[in-house]
N, C-alpha and C. Protein backbone atom coordinates (compact mmCIF):
# COMPACT_ATOMS: atom_id res chain seq x y z
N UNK A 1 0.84 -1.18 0.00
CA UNK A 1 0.00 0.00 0.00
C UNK A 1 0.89 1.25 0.00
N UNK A 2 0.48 2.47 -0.90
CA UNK A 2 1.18 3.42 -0.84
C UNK A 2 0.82 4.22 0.28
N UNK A 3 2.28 5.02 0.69
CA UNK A 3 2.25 5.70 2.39
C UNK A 3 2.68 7.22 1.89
N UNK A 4 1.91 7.79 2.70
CA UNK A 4 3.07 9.52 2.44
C UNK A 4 4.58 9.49 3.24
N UNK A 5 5.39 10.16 3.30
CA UNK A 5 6.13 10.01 3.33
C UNK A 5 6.45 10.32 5.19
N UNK A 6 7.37 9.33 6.16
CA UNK A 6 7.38 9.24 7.16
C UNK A 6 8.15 10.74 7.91
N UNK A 7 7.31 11.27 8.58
CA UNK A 7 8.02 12.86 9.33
C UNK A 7 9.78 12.32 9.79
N UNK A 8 9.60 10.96 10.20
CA UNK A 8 11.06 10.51 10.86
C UNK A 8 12.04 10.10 9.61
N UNK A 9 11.55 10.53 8.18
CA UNK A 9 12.53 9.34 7.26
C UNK A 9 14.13 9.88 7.51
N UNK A 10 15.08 9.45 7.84
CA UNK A 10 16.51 9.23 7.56
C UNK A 10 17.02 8.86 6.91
N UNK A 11 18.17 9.08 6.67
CA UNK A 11 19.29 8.02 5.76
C UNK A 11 19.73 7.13 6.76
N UNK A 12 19.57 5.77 6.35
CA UNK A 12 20.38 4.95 7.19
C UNK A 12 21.45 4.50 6.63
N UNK A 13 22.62 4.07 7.51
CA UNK A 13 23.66 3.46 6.53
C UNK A 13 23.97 2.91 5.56
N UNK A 14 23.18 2.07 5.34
CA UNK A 14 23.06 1.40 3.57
C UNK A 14 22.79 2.30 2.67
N UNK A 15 21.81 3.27 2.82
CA UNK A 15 21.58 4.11 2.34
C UNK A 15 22.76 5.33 1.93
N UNK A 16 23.41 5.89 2.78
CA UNK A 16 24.85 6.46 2.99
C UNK A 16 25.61 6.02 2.05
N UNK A 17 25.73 4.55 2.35
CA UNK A 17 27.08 3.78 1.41
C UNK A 17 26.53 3.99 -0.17
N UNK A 18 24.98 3.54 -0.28
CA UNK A 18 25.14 3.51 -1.84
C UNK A 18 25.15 5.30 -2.17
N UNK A 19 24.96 6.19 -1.45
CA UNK A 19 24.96 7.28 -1.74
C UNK A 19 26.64 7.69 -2.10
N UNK A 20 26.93 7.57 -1.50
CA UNK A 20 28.87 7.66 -1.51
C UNK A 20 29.51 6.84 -2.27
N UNK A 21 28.54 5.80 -3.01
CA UNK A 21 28.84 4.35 -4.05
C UNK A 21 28.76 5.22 -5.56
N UNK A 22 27.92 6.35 -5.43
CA UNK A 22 27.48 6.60 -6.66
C UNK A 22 28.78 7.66 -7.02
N UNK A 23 29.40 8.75 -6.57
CA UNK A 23 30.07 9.94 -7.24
C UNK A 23 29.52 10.86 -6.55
N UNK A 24 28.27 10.83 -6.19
CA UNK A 24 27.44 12.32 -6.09
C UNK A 24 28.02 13.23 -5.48
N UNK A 25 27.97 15.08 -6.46
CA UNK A 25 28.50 15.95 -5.62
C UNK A 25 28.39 16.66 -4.42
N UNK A 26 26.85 16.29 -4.05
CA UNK A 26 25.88 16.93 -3.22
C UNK A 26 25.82 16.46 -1.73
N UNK A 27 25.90 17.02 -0.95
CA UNK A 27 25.86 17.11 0.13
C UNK A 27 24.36 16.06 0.41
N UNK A 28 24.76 14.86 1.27
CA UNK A 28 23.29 13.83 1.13
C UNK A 28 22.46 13.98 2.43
N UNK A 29 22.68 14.88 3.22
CA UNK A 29 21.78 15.41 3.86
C UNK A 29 20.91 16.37 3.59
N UNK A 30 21.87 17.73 3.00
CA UNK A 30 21.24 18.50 2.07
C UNK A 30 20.49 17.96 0.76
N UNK A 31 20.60 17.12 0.12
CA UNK A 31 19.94 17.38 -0.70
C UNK A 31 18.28 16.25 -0.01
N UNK A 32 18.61 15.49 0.64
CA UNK A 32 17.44 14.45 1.26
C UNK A 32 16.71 15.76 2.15
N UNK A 33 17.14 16.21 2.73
CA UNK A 33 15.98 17.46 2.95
C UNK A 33 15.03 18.31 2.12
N UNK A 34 15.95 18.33 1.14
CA UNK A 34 15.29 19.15 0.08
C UNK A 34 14.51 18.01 -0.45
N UNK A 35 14.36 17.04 -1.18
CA UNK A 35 14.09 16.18 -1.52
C UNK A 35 12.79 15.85 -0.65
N UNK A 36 12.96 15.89 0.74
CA UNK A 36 11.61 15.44 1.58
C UNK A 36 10.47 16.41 1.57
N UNK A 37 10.88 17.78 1.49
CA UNK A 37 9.73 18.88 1.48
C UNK A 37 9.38 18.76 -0.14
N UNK A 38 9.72 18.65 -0.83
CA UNK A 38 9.33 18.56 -2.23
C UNK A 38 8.23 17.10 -2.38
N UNK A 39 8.52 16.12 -1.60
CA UNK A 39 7.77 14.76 -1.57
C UNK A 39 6.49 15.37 -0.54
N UNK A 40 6.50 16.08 0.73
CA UNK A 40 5.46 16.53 1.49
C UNK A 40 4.87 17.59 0.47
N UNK A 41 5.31 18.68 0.05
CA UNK A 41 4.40 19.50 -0.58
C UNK A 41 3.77 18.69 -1.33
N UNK A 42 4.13 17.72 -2.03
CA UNK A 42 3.32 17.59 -3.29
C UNK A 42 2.26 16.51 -2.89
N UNK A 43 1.97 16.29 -2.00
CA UNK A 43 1.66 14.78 -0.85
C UNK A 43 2.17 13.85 -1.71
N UNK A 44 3.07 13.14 -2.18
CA UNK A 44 3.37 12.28 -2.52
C UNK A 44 3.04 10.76 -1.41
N UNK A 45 2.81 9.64 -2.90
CA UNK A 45 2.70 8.48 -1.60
C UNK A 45 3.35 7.76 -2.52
N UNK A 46 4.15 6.47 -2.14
CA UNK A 46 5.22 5.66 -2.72
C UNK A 46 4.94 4.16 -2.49
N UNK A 47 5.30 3.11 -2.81
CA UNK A 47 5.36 1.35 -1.78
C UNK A 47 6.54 1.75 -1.54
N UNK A 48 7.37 2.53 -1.85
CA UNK A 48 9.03 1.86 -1.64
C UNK A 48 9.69 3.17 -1.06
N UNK A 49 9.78 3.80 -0.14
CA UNK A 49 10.57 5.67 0.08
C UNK A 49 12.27 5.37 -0.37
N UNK A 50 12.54 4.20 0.11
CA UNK A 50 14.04 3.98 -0.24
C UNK A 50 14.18 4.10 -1.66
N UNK A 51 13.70 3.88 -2.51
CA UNK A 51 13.62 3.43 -3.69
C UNK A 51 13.34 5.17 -4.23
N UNK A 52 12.20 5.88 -4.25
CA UNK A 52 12.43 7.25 -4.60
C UNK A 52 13.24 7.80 -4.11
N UNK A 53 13.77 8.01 -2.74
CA UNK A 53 15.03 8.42 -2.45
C UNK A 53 16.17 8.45 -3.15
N UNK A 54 15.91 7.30 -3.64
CA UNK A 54 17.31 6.62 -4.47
C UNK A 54 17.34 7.50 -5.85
N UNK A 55 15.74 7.38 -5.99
CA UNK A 55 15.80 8.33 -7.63
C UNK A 55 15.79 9.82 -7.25
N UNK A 56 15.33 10.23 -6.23
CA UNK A 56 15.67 11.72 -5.94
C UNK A 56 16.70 12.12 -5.77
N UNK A 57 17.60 11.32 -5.54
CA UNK A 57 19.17 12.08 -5.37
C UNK A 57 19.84 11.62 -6.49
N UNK A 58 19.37 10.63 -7.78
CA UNK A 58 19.80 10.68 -8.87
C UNK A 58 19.54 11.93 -9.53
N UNK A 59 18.40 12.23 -9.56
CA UNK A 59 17.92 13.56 -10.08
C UNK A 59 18.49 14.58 -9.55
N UNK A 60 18.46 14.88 -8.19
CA UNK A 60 19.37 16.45 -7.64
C UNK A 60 20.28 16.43 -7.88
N UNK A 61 21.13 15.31 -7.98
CA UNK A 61 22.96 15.27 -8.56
C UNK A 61 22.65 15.89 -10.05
N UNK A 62 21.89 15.16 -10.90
CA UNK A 62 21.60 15.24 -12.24
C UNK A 62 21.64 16.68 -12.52
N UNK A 63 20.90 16.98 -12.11
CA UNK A 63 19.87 18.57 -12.24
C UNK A 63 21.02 19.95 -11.64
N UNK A 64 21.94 19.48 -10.62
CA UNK A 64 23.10 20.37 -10.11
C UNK A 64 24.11 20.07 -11.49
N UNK A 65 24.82 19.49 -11.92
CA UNK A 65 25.41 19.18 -12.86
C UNK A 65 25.31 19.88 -13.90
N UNK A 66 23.79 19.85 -14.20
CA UNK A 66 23.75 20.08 -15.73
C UNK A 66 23.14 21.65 -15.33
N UNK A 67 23.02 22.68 -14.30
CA UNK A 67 23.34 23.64 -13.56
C UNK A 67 24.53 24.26 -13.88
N UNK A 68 25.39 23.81 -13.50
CA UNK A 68 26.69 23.98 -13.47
C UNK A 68 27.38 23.86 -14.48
N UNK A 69 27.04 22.92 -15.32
CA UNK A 69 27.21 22.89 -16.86
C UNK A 69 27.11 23.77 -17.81
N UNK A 70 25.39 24.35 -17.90
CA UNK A 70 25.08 25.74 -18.31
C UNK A 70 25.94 27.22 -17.76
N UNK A 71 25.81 27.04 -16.63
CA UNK A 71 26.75 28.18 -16.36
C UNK A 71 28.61 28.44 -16.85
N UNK A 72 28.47 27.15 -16.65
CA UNK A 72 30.44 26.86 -17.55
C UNK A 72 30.21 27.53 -19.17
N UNK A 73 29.37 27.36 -19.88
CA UNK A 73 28.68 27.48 -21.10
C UNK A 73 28.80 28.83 -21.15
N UNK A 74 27.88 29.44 -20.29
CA UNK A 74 27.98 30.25 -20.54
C UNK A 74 29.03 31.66 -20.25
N UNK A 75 29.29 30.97 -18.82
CA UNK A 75 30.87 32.20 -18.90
C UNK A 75 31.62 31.87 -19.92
N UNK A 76 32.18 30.73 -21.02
CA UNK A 76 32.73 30.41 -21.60
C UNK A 76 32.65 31.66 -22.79
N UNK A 77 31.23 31.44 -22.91
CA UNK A 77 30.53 32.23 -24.68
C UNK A 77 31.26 33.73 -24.35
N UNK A 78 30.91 33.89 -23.14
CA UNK A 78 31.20 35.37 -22.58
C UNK A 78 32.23 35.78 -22.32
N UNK A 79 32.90 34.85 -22.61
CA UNK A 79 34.59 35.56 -22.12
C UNK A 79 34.84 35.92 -20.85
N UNK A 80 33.88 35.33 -19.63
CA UNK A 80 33.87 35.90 -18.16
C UNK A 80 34.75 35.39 -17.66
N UNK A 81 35.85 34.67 -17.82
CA UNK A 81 36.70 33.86 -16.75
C UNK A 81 37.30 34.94 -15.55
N UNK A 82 37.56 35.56 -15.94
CA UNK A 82 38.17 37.25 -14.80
C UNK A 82 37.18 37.82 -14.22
N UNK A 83 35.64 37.27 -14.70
CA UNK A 83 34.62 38.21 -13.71
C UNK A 83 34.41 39.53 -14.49
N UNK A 84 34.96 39.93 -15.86
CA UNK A 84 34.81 40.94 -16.50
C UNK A 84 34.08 40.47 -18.02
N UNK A 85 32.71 40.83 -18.05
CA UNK A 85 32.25 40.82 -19.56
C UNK A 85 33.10 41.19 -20.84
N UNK A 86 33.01 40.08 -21.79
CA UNK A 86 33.48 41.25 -22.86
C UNK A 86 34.52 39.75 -23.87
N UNK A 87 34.85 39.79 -24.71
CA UNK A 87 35.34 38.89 -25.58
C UNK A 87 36.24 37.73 -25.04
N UNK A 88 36.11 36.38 -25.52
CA UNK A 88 37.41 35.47 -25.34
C UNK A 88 38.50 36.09 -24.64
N UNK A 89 39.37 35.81 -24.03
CA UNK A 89 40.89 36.25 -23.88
C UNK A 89 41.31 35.82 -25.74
N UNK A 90 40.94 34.48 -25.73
CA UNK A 90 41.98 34.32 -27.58
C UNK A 90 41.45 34.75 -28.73
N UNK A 91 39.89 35.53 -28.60
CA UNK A 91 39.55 36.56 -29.69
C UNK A 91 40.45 37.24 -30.24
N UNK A 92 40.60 37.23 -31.49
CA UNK A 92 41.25 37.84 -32.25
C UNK A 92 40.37 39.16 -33.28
């Protein structure tokens, strides 16, 4: 039966390890917080919380990444590496 999501959910150690198994850049407390008010606002109900967990912090890693990606992009286009607008340094 699907449940909303438990006021007490934690990471437990297994949980930890495969979190630290994966690469992820994100802080796994921080982002499982964030992750839990986003599952309460929306009332979410699940059979499995471990199991969305698992896909919610695939996704917040995902979603920071490709964040951070765009922004590389775009100071790139911009010539911002110094924090100053304005052409490439190797514009010619």
């Amino acid at each position: 039966m699907k449940t909303e999501l438990a006021d007490d959910f934690t990471i437990t150690e297994s949980m930890q390890q495969w979190y630290s198994a994966q690469g992820f850049t994100l802080d796994a407390q921080a982002a499982t917080c964030q992750w839990a008010d986003a599952m309460k606002a929306r009332d979410c109900k699940y059979l499995d919380w471990v199991a969305a967990w698992r896909n919610g912090m695939r996704n917040a890693n995902k979603w920071a990444a490709e964040r951070t990606n765009k922004q590389i992009s775009v100071t790139q286009r911009m010539g911002a590496s110094d924090g100053k607008y304005g052409p490439p340094e190797d514009y010619l």
